[in-house]
N, C-alpha and C. Protein backbone atom coordinates (compact mmCIF):
# COMPACT_ATOMS: atom_id res chain seq x y z
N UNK A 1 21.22 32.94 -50.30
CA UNK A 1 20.57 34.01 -51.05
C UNK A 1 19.42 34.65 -50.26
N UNK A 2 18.35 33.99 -49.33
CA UNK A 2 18.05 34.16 -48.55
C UNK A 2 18.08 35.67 -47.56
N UNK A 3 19.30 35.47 -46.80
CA UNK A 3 19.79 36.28 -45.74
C UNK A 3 19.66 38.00 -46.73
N UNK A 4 20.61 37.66 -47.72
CA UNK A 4 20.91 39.12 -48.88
C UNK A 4 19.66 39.56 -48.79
N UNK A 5 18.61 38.95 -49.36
CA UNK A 5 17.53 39.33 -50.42
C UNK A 5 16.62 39.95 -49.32
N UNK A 6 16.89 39.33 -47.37
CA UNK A 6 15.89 39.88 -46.77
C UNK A 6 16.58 41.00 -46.25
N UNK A 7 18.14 41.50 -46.15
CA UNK A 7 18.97 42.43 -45.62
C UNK A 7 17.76 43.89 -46.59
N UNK A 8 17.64 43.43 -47.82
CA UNK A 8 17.36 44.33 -48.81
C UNK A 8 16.44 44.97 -48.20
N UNK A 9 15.18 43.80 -48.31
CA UNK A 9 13.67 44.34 -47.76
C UNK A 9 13.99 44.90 -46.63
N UNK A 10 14.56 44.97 -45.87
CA UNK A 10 14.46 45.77 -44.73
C UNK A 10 15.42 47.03 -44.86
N UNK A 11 15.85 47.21 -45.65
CA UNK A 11 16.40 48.52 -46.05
C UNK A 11 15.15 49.07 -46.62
N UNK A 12 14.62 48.85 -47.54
CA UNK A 12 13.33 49.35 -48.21
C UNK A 12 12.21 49.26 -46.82
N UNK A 13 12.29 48.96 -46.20
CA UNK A 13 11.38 48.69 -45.26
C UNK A 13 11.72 50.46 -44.13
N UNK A 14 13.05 50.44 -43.61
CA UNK A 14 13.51 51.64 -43.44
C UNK A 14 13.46 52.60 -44.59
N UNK A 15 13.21 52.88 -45.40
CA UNK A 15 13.35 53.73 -46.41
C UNK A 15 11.38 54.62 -46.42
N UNK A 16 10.67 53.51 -46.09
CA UNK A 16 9.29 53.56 -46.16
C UNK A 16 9.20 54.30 -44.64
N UNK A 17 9.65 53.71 -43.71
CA UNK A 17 9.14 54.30 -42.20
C UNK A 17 9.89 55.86 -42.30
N UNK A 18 10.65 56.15 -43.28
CA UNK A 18 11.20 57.45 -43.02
C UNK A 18 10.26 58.22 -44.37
N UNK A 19 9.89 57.80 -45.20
CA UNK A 19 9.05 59.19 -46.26
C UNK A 19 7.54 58.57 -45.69
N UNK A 20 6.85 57.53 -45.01
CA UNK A 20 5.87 57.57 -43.98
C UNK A 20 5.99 59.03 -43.00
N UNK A 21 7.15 59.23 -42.49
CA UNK A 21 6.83 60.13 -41.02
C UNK A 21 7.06 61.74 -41.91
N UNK A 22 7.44 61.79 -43.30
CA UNK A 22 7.90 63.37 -43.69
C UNK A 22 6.70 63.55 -44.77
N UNK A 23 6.22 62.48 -45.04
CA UNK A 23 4.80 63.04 -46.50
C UNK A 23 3.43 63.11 -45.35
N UNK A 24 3.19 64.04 -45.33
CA UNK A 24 1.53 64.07 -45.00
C UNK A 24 0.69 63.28 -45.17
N UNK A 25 0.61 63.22 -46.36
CA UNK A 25 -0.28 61.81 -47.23
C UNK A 25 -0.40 60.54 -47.40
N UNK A 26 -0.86 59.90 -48.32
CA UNK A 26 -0.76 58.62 -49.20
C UNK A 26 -0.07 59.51 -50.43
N UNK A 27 1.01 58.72 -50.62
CA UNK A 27 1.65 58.85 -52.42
C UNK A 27 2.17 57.80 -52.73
N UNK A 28 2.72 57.28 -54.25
CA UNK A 28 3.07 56.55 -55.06
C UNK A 28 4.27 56.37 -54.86
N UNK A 29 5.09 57.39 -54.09
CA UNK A 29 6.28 56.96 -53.50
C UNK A 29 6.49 55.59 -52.14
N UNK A 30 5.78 56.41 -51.46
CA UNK A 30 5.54 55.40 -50.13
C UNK A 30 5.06 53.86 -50.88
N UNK A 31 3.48 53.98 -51.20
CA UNK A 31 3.21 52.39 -51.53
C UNK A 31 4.07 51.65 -52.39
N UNK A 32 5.51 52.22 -53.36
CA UNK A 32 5.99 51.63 -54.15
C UNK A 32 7.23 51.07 -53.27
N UNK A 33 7.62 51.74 -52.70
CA UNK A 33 8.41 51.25 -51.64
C UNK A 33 7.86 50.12 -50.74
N UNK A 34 7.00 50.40 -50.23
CA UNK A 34 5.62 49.24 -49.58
C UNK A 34 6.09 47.93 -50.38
N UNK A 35 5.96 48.46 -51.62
CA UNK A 35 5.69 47.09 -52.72
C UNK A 35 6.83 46.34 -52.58
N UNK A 36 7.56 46.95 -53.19
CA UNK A 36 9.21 46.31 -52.73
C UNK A 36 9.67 45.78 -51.77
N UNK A 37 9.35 46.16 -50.35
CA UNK A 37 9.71 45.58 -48.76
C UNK A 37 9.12 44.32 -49.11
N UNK A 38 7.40 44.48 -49.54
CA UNK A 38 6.93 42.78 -48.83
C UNK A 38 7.64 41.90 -50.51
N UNK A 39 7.41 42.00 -51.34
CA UNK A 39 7.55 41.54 -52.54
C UNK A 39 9.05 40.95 -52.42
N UNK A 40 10.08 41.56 -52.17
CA UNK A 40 11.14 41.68 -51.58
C UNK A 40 11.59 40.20 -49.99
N UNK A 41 10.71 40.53 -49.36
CA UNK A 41 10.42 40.18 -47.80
C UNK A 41 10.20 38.34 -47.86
N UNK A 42 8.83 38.80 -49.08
CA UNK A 42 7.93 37.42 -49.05
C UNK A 42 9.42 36.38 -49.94
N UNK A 43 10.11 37.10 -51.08
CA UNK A 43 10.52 35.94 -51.93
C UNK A 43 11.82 35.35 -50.67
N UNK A 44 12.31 36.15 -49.99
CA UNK A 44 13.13 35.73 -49.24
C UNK A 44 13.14 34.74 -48.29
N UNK A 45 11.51 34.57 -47.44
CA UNK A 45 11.41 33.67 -47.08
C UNK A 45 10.84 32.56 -48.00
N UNK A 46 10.72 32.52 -49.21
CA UNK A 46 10.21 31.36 -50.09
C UNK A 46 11.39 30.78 -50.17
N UNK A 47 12.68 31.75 -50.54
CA UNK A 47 13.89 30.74 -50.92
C UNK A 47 14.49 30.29 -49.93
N UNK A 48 14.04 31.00 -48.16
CA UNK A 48 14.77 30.31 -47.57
C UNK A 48 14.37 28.99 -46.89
N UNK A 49 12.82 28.67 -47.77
CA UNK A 49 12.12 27.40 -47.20
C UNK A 49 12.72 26.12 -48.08
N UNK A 50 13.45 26.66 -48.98
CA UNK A 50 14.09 25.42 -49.93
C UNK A 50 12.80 24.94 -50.88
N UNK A 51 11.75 25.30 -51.04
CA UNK A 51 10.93 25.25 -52.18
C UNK A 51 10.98 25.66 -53.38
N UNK A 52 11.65 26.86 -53.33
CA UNK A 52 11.65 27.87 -54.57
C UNK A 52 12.71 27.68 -54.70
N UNK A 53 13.71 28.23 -56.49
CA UNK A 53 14.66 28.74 -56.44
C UNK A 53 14.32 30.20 -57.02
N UNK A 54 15.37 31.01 -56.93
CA UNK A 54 15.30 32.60 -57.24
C UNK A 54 15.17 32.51 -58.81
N UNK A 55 14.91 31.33 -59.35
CA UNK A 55 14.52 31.79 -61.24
C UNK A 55 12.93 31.50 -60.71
N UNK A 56 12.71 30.55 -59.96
CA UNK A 56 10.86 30.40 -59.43
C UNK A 56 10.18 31.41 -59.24
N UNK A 57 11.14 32.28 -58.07
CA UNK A 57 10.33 33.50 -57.40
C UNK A 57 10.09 34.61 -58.52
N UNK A 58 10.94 34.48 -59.53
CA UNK A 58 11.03 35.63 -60.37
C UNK A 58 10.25 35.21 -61.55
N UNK A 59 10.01 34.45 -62.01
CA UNK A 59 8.78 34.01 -63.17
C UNK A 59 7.58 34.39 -62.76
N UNK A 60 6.94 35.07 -63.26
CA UNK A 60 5.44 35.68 -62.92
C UNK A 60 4.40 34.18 -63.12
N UNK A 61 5.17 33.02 -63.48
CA UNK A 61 3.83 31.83 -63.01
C UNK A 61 4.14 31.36 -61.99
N UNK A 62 4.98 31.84 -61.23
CA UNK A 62 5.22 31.59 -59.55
C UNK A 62 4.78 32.39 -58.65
N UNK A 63 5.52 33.65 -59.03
CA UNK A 63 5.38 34.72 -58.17
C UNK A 63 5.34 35.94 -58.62
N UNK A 64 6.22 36.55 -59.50
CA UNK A 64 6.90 37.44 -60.02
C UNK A 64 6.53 38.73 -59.38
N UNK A 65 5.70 39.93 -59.90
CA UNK A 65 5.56 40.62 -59.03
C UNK A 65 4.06 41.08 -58.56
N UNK A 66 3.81 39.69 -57.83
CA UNK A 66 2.31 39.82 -57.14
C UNK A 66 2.16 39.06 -56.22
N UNK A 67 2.17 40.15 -55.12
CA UNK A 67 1.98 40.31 -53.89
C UNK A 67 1.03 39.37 -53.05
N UNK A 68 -0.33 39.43 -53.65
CA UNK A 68 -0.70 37.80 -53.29
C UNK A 68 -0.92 36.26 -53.54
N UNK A 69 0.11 36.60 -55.01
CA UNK A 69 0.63 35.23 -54.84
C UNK A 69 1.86 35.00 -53.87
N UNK A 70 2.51 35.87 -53.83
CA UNK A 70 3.80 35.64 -52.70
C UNK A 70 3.23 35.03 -51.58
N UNK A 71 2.38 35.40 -51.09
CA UNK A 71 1.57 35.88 -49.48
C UNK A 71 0.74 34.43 -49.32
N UNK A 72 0.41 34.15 -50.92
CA UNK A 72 -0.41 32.91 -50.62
C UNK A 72 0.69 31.37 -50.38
N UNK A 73 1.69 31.72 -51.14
CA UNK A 73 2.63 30.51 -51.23
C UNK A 73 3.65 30.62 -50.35
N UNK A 74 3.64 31.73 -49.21
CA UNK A 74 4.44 32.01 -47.97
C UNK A 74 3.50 31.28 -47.05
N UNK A 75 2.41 31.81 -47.04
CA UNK A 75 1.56 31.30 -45.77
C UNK A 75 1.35 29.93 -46.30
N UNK A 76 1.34 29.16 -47.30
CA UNK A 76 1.03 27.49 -47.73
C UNK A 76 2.62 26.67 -47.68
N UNK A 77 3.70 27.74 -47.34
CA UNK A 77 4.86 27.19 -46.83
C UNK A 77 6.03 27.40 -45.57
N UNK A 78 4.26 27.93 -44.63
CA UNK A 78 4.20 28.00 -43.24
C UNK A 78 4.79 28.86 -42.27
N UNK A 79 4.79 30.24 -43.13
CA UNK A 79 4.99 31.49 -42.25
C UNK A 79 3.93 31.75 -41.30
N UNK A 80 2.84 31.22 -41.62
CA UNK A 80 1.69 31.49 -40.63
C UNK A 80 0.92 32.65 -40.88
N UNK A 81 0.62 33.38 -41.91
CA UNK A 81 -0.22 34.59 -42.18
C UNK A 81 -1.92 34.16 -42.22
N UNK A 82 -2.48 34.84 -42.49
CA UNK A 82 -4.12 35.05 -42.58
C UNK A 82 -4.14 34.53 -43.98
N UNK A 83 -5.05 33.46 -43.87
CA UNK A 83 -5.68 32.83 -45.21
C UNK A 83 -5.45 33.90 -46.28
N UNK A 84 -6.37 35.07 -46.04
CA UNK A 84 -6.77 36.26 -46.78
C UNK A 84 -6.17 37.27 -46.54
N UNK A 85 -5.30 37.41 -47.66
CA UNK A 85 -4.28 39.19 -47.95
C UNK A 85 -5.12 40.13 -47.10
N UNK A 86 -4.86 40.85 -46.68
CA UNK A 86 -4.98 42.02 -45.81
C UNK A 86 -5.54 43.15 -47.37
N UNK A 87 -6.61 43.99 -47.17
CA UNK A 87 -6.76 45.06 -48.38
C UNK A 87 -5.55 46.19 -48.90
N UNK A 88 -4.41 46.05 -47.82
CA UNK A 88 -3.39 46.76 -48.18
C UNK A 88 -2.51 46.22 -49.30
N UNK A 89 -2.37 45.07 -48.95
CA UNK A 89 -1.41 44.02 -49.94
C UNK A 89 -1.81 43.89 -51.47
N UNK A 90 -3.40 43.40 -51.12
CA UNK A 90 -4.52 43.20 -52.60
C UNK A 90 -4.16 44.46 -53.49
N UNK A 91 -4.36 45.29 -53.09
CA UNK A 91 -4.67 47.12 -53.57
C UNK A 91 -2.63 47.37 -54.00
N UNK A 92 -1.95 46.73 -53.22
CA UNK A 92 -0.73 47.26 -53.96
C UNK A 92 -0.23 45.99 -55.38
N UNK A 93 -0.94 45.10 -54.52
CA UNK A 93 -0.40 43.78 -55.45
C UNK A 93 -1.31 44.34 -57.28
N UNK A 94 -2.59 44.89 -56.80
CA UNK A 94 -3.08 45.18 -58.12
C UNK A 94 -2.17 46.58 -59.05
N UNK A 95 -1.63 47.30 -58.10
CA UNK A 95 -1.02 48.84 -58.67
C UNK A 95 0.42 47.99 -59.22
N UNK A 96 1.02 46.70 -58.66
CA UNK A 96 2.09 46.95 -58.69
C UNK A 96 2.69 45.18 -59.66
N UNK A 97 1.43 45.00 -59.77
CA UNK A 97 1.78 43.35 -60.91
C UNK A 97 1.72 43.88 -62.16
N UNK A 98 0.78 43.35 -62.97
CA UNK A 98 1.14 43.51 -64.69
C UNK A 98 1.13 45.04 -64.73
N UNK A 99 -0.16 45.90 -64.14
CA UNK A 99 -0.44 47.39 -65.13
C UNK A 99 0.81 48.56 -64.31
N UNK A 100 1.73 47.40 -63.48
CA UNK A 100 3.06 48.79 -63.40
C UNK A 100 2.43 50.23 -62.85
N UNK A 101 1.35 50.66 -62.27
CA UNK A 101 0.89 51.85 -62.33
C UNK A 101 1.81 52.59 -61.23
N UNK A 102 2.42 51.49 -60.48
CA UNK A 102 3.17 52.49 -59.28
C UNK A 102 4.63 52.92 -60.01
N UNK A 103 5.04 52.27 -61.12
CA UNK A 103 6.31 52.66 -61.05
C UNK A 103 6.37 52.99 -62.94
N UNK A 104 5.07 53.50 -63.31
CA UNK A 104 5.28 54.09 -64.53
C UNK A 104 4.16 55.09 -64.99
N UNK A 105 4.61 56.35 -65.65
CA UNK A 105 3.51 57.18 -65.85
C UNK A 105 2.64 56.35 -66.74
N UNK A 106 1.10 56.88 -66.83
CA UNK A 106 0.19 56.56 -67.92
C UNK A 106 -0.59 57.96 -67.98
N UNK A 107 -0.82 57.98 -69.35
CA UNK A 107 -1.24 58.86 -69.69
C UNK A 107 -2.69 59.33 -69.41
N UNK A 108 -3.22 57.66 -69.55
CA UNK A 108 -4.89 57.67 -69.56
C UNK A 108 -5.37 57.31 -68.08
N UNK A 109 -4.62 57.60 -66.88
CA UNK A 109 -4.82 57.43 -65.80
C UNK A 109 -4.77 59.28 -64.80
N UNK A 110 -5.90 59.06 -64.98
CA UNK A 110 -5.85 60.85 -63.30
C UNK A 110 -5.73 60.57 -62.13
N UNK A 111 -6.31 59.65 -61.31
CA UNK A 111 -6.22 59.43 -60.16
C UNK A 111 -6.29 58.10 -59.88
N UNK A 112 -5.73 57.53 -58.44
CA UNK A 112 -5.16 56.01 -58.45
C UNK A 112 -5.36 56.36 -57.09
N UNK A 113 -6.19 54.72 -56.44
CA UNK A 113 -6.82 55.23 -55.40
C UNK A 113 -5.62 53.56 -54.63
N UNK A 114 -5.15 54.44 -53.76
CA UNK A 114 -3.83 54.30 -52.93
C UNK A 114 -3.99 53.51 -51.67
N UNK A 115 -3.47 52.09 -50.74
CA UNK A 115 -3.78 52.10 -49.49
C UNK A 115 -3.20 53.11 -48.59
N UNK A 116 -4.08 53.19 -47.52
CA UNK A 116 -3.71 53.74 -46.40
C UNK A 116 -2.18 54.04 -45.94
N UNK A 117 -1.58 55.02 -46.17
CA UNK A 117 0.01 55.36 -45.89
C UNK A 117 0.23 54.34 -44.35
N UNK A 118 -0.69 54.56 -43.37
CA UNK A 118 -0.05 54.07 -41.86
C UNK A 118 -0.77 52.87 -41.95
N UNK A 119 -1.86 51.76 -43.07
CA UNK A 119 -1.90 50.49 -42.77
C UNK A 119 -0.68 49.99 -43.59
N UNK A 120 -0.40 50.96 -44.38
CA UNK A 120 1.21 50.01 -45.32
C UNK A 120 2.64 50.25 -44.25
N UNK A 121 2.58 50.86 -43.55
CA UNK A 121 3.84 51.26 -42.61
C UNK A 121 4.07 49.77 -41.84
N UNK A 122 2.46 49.71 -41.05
CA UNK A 122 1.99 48.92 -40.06
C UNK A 122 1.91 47.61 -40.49
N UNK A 123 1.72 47.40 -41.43
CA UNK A 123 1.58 45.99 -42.01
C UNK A 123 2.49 45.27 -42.46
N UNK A 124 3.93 46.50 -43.22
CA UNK A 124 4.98 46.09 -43.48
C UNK A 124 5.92 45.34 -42.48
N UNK A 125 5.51 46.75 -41.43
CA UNK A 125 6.67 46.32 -40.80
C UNK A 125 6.02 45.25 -39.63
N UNK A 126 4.73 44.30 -39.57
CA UNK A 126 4.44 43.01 -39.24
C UNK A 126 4.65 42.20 -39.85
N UNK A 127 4.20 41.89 -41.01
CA UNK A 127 5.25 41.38 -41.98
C UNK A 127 6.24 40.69 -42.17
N UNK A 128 6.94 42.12 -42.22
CA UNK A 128 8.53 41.44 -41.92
C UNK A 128 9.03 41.19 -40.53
N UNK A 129 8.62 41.21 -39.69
CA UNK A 129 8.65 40.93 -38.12
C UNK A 129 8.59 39.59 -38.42
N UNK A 130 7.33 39.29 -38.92
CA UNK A 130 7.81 37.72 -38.96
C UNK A 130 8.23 36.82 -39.83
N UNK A 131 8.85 37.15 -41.10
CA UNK A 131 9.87 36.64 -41.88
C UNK A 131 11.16 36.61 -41.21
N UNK A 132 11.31 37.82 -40.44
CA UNK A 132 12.62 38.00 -39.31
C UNK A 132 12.56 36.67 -38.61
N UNK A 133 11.63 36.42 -37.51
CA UNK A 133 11.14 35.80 -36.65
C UNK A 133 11.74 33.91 -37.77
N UNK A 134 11.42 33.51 -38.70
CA UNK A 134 11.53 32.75 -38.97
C UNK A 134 12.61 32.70 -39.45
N UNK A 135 13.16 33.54 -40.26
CA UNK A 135 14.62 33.66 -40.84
C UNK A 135 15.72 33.03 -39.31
N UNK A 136 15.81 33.68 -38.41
CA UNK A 136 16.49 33.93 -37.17
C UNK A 136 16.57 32.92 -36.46
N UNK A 137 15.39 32.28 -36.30
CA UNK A 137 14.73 30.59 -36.08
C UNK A 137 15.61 29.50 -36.47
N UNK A 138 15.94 30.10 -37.85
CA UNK A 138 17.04 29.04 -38.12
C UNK A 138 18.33 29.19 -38.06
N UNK A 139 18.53 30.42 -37.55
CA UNK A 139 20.12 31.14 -37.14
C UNK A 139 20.82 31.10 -38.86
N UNK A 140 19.81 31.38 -39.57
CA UNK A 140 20.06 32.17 -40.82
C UNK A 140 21.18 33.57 -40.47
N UNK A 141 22.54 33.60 -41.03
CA UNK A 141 23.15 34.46 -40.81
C UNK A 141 22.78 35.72 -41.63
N UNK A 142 22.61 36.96 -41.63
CA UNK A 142 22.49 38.03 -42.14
C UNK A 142 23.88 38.06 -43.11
N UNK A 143 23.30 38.88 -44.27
CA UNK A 143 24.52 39.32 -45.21
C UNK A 143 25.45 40.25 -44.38
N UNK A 144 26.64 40.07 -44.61
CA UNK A 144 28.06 40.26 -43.84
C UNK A 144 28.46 39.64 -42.07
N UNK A 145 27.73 38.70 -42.27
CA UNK A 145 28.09 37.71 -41.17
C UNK A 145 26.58 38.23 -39.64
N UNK A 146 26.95 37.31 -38.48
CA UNK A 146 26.15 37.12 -37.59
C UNK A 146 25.61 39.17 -36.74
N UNK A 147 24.50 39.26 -37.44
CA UNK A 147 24.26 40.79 -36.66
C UNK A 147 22.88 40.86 -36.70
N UNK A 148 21.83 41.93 -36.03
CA UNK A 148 20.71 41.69 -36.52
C UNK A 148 20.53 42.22 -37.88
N UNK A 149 19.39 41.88 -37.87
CA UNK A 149 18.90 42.36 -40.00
C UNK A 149 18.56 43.82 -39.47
N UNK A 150 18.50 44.75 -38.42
CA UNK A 150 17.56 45.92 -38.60
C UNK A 150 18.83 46.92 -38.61
């Protein structure tokens, strides 16, 4: 389940480096995509450490969809990240756990203050460089047999 779940994130991961290079800006498109790659990225290497199962990663008292709990229980099951989430991760993990703000209108909301379009590009795609890096390590086959994930 593993291999699938990280084929994904890195489709979303390509999906981000391409409305990164055509939006000018920061938008709610890009960081929601952001959200998805690592959220995506992180549960893949949880299940492929044999700790988790995919009903674990998906219960919000594990993981569900927050970003630094993923990040904290990736790096405490030895991906090797920084003690401390990066402000890109924190800032999407808050838009994108309980209050949904990236992926639902609110009425009583005007402005939503966004990370950096090129530290979420840049961060993603380190990231997943090294979920790759460990996935590969174990000659984890990619979904539809032996190819790279990119």
């Amino acid at each position: 389940m593993a291999a699938p779940m990280f084929h994904r994130a890195k489709m979303f991961e390509r999906a981000l480096i391409t409305l990164h290079d055509k939006q000018p800006d920061n938008s709610i498109p890009i960081a929601y995509i952001a959200a998805l790659a690592v959220e995506i990225g992180l549960k893949a290497y949880l299940l492929w450490t044999g700790k988790y199962k995919e009903k674990d990663i998906k219960s919000p008292k594990c993981v569900g969809h927050d970003l630094v709990k993923a990040w904290e229980k990736a790096n405490d099951s030895g991906l090797a990240l920084d003690p401390s989430p990066p402000y890109w991760l924190v800032r999407l993990s808050e838009l994108n756990n309980e209050s949904h703000l990236l992926r639902y209108a609110h009425t009583n909301i005007s402005a939503m203050v966004l990370p950096n379009k090129d530290s979420l590009r840049e961060g993603v795609v380190e990231l997943l460089a090294k979920v790759e890096g460990r996935l590969q390590s174990a000659d984890l086959p990619p979904r539809g047999g032996k190819q790279e994930y990119k």
